[in-house]
Protein backbone atom coordinates (compact mmCIF):
# COMPACT_ATOMS: atom_id res chain seq x y z
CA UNK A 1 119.48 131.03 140.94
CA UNK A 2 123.04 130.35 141.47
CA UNK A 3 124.67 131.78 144.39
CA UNK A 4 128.05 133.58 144.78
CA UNK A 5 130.39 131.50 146.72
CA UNK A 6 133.64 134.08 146.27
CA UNK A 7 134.91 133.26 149.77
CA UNK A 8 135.95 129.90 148.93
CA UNK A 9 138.61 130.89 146.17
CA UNK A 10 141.64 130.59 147.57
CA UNK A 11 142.95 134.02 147.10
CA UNK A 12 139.95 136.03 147.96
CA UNK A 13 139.71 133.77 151.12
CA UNK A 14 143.76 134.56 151.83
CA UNK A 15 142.91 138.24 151.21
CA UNK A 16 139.83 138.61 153.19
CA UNK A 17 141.32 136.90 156.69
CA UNK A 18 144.69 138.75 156.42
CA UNK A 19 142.66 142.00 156.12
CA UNK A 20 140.05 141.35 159.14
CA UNK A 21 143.64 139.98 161.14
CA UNK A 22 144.39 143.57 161.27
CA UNK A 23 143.29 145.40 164.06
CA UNK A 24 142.50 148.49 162.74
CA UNK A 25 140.23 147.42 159.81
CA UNK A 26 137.36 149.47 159.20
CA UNK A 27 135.12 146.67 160.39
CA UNK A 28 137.08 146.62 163.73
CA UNK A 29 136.61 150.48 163.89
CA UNK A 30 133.30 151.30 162.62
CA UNK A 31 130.66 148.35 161.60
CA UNK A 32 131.17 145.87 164.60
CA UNK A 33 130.82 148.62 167.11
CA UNK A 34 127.29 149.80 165.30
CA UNK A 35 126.37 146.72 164.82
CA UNK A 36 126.58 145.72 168.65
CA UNK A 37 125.10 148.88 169.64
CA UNK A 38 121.75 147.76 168.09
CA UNK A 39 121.37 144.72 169.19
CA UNK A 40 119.12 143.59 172.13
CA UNK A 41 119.41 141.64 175.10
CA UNK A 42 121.15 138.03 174.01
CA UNK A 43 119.83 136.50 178.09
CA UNK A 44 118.14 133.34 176.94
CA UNK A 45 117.78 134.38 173.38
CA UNK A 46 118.12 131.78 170.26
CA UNK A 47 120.00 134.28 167.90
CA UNK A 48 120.28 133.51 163.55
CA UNK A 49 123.94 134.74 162.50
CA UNK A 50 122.89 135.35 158.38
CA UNK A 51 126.52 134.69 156.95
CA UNK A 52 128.69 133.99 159.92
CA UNK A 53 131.30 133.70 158.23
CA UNK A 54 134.93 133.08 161.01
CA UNK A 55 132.19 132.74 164.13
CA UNK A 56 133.62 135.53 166.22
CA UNK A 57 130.54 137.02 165.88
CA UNK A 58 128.45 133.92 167.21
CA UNK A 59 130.99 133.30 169.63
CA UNK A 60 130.78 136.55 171.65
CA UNK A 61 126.53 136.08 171.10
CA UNK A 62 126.95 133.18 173.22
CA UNK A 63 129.14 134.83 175.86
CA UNK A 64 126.70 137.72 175.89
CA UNK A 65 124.08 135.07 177.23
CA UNK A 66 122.67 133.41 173.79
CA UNK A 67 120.87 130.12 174.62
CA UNK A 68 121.30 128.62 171.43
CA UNK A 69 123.29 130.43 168.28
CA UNK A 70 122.97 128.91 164.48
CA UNK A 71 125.45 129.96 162.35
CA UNK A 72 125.06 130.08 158.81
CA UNK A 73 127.63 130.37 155.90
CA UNK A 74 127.46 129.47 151.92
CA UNK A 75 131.65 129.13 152.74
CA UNK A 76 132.86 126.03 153.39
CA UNK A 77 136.40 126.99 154.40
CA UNK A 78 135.21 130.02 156.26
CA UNK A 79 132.83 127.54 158.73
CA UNK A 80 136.05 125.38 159.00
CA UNK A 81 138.00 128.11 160.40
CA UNK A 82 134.55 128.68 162.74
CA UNK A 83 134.69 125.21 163.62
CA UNK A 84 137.91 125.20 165.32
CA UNK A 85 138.47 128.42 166.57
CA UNK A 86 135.17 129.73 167.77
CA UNK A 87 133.21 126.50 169.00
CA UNK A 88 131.07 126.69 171.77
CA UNK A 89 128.32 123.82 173.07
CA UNK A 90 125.30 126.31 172.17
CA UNK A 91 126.29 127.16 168.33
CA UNK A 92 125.70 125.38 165.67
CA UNK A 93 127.45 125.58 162.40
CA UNK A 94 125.96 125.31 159.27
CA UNK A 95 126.96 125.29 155.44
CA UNK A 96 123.79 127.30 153.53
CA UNK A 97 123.31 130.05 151.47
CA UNK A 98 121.24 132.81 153.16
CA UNK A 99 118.52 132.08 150.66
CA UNK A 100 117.63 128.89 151.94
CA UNK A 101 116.96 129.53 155.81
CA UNK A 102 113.38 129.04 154.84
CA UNK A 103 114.89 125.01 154.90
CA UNK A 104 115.59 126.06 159.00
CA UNK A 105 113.63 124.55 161.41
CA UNK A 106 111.94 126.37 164.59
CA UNK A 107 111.94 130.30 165.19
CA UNK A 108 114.80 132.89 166.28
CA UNK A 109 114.06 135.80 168.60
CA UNK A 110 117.01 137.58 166.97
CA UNK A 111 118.71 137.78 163.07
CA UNK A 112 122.12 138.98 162.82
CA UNK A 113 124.03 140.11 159.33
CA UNK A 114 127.25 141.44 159.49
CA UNK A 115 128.09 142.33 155.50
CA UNK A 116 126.45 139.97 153.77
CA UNK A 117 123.39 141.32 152.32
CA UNK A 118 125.43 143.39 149.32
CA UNK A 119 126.08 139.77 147.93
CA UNK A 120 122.40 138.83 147.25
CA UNK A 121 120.78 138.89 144.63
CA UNK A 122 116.97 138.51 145.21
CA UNK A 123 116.77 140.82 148.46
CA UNK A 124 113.41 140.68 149.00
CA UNK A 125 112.83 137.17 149.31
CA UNK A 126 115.77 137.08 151.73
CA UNK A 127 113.97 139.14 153.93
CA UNK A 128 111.07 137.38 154.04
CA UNK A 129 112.57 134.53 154.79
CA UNK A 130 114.17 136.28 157.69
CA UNK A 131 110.63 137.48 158.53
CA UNK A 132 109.41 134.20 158.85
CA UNK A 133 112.10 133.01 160.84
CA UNK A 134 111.87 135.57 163.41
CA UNK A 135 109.12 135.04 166.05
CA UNK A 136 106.89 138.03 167.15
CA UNK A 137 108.26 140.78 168.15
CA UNK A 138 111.67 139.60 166.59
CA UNK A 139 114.41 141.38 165.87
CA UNK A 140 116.54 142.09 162.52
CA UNK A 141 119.84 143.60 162.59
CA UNK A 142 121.99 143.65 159.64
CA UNK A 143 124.53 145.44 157.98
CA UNK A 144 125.58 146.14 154.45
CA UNK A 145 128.36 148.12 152.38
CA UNK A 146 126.52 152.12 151.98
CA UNK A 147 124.45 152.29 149.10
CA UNK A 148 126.49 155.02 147.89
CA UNK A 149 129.31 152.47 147.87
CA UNK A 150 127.37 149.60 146.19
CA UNK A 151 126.24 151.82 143.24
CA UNK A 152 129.73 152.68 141.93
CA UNK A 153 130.49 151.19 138.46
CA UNK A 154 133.28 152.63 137.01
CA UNK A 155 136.53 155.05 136.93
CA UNK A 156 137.77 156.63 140.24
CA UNK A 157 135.75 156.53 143.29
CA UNK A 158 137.55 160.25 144.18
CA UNK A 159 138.21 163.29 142.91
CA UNK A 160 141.42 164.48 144.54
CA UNK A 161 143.55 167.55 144.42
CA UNK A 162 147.48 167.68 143.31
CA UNK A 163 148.74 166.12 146.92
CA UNK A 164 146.60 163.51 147.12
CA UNK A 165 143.92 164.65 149.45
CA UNK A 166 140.39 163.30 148.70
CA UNK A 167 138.08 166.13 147.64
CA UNK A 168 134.55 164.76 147.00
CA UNK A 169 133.50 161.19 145.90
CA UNK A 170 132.49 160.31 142.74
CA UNK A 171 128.98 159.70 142.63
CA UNK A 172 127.58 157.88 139.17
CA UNK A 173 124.59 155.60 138.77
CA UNK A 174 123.11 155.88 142.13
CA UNK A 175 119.39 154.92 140.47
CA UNK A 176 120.27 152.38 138.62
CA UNK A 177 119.68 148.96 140.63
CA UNK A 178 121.06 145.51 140.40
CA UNK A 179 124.10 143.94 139.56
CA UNK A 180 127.97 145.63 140.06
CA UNK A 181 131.25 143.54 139.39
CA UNK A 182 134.50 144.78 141.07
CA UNK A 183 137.94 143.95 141.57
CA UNK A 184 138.69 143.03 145.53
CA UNK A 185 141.31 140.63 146.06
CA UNK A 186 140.29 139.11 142.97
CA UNK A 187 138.23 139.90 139.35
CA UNK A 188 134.56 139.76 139.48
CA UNK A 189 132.92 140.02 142.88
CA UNK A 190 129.45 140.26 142.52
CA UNK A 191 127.48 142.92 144.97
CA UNK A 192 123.92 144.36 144.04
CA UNK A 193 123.23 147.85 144.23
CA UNK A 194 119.89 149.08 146.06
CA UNK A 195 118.87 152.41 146.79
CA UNK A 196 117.60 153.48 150.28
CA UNK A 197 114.17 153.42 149.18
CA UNK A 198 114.18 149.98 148.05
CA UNK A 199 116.04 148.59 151.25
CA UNK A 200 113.79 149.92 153.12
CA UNK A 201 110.45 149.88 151.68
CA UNK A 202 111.17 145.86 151.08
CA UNK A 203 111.88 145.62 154.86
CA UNK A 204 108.10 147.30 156.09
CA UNK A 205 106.81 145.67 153.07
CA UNK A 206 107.79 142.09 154.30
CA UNK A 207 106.30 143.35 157.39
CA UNK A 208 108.77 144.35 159.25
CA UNK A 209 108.73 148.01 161.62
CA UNK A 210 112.07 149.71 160.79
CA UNK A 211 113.12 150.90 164.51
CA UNK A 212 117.02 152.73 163.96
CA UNK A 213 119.73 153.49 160.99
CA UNK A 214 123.21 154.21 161.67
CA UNK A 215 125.71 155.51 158.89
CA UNK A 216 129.08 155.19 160.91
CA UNK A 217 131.39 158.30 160.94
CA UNK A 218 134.46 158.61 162.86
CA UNK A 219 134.51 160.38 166.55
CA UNK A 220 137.13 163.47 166.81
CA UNK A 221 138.98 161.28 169.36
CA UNK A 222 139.39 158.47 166.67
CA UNK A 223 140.05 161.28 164.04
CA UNK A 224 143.37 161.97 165.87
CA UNK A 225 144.17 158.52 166.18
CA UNK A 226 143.29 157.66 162.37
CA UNK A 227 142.98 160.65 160.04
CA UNK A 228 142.93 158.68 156.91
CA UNK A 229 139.05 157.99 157.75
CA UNK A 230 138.12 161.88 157.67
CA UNK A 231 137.04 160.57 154.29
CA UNK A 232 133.66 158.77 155.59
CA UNK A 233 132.41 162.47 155.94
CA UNK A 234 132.30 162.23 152.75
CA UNK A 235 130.79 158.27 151.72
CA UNK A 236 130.02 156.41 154.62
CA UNK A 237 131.57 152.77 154.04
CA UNK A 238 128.65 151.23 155.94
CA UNK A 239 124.51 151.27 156.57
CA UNK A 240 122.88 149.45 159.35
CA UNK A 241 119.47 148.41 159.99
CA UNK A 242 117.46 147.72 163.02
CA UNK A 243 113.62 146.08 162.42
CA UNK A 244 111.30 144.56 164.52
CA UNK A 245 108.75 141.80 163.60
């Protein structure tokens, strides 16, 4: 099974780093703040970031007191960019797919995700590799685009009224799994569709004790400083996952 590698075209990759350079990106606003919010203690911890893509993420692991941090990426140019701007003694770069950690030596007390799951194809055996990687009582915190954003195929995502405003989302296709193609910096970026059923019955099925959910939405004191994301009232952007081992 071939994996997608989009984040080493040239464009998307161009794309993708000018968007997360801006401060106000979604991710800045609403999926790193969840994400951080449900993870554990890092004192003494050996963390697993699942597709670390630029390293921030295992960079401020290891200044929250990580003992040891292995980064993974299936993008080459992304782990370059890791490599030089986020190094740090205790992580450890390497270039896999998230498929293959069962190739990983030793255990993690703690697997991180941050928007990567969407892209894989065979989900379930991707968490049970993540399973066995985890010792007991690990923990698995991940994030993913919303299922109700993953299952859109075609036309509009919005119906909106004669000014503009967004009235409801367009919902199509919800229950019909697998594969999507869509246009984001470039033509045909692959994402797989899974309802909330399936993500989480393949989490306690592989074992794992589903502990917390978030669905980010924006406070009223971030409404007034960013109106244009009233809209996640309507489709969250984002679903994250807390398990324990």
């Amino acid at each position: 099974m071939a994996q997608q590698n989009i984040y080493d075209n040239a464009t998307f990759f161009e794309g993708y780093r000018n968007l997360r350079e801006k401060e106000n990106n979604a991710n800045n606003l609403f999926e790193i703040p969840a994400l951080l919010s449900l993870l554990p203690e890092l004192d003494g911890k050996k963390v697993l970031d699942l597709g670390c893509g630029f390293g921030d993420h295992c960079r401020l692991f290891a200044e929250m007191g990580a003992e040891k941090v292995i980064g993974i990426d299936i993008s080459s140019k992304m782990l370059d960019v890791a490599r030089k701007e986020n190094a740090d003694p205790r992580i450890e770069y390497i270039n896999m797919p998230i498929e293959s950690i069962d190739k990983l030596n030793g255990s993690f007390d703690i697997a991180v995700s941050s928007l990567a799951f969407h892209y894989i194809e065979d989900f379930s055996g991707a968490v049970k590799n993540v399973f066995d990687r985890l010792s007991e009582g690990g923990i698995f915190v991940f994030s993913q685009e919303h299922p109700l954003v993953t299952c859109h195929s075609r036309g509009s995502r919005w119906t909106k009224d004669e000014n503009g405003e967004k009235l409801y989302v367009n919902l199509a296709n919800y229950g019909v799994e697998g594969e999507r193609e869509t246009k984001w910096f470039v033509e045909g970026v692959k994402i797989y569709h899974r309802t909330f059923s399936l993500i989480i019955n393949t989490l306690t099925e592989a074992g794992f004790t589903v502990e917390k959910m978030i669905e980010p939405r924006p406070s009223p004191e971030l409404l007034e400083k960013h109106p244009e994301h009233k809209d996640l009232f309507h489709k969250p952007d984002f679903l994250l996952i807390r398990s324990r081992k």
